[in-house]
C-alpha atoms as a PDB file:
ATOM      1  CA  UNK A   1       6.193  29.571  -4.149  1.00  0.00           C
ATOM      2  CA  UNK A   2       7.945  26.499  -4.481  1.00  0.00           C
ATOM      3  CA  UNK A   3       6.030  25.043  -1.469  1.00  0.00           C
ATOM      4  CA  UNK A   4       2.767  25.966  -2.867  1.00  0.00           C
ATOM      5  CA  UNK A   5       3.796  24.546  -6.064  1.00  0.00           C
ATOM      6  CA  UNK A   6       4.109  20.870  -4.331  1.00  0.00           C
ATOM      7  CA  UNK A   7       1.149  21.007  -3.110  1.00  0.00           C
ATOM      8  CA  UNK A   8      -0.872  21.872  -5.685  1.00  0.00           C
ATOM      9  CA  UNK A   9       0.949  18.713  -7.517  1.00  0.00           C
ATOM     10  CA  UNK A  10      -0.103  16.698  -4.586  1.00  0.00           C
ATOM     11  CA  UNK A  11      -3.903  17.501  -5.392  1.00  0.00           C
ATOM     12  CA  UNK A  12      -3.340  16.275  -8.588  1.00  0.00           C
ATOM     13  CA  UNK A  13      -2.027  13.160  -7.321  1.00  0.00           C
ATOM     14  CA  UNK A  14      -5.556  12.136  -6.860  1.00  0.00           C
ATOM     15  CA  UNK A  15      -6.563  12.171 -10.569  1.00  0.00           C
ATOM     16  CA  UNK A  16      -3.287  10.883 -12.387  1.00  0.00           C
ATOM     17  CA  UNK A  17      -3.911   7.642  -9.425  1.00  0.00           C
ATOM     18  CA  UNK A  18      -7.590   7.296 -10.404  1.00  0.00           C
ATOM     19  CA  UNK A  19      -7.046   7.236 -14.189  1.00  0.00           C
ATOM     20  CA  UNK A  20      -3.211   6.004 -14.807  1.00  0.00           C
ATOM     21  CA  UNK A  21      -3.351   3.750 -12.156  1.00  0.00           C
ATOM     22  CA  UNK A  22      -6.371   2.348 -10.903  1.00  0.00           C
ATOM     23  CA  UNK A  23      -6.433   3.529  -7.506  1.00  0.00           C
ATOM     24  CA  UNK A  24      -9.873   4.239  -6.456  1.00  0.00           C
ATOM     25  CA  UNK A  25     -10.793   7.905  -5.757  1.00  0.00           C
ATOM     26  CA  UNK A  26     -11.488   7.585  -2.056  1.00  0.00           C
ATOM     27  CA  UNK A  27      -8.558   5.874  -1.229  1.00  0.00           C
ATOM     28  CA  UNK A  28      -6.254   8.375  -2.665  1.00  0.00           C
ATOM     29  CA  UNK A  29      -8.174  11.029  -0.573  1.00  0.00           C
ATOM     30  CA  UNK A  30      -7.930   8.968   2.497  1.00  0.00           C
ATOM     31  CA  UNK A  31      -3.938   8.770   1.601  1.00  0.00           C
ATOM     32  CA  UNK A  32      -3.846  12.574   1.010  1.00  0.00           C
ATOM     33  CA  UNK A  33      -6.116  13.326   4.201  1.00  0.00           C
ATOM     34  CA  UNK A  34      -3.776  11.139   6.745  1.00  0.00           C
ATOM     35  CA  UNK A  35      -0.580  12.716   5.063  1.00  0.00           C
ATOM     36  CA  UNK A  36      -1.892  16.250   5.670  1.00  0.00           C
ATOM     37  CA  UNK A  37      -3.154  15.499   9.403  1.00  0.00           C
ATOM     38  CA  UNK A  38       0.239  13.471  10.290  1.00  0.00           C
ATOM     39  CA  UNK A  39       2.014  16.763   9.322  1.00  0.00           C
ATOM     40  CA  UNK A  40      -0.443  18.913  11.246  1.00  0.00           C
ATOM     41  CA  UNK A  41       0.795  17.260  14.330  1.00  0.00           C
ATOM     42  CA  UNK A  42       4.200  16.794  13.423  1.00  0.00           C
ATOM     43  CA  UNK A  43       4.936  20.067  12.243  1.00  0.00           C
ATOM     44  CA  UNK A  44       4.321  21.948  15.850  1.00  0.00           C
ATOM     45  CA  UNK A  45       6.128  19.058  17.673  1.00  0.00           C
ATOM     46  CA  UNK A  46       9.238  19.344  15.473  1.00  0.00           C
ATOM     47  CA  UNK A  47       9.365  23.114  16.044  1.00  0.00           C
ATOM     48  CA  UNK A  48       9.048  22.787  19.434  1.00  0.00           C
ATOM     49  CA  UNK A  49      12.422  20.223  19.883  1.00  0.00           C
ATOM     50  CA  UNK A  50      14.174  22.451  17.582  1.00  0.00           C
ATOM     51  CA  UNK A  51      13.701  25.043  20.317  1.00  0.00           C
ATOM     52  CA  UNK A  52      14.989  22.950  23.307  1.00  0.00           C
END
């Protein structure tokens, strides 16, 4: 649950950038987009080397 929990925060991210601190809305997708692919491939490549 706690993992869930942080992630759900990090969806929020989007709004509390937009209004507290300017960010526009589509770049704090595009952040939030490359974060979530970068650990889509690093996720099954870390797994693997813990397994050599």
């Amino acid at each position: 649950m706690g993992g869930m929990g942080f992630y759900c925060l990090i969806g929020l991210a989007n709004y509390s950038a937009s209004i507290g601190f300017g960010i526009a809305t589509v770049a704090v997708g595009g952040i939030l987009t490359f974060t979530r692919i970068f650990d889509a491939v690093t996720d099954p490549l870390l797994a693997f080397y813990s397994l050599l």
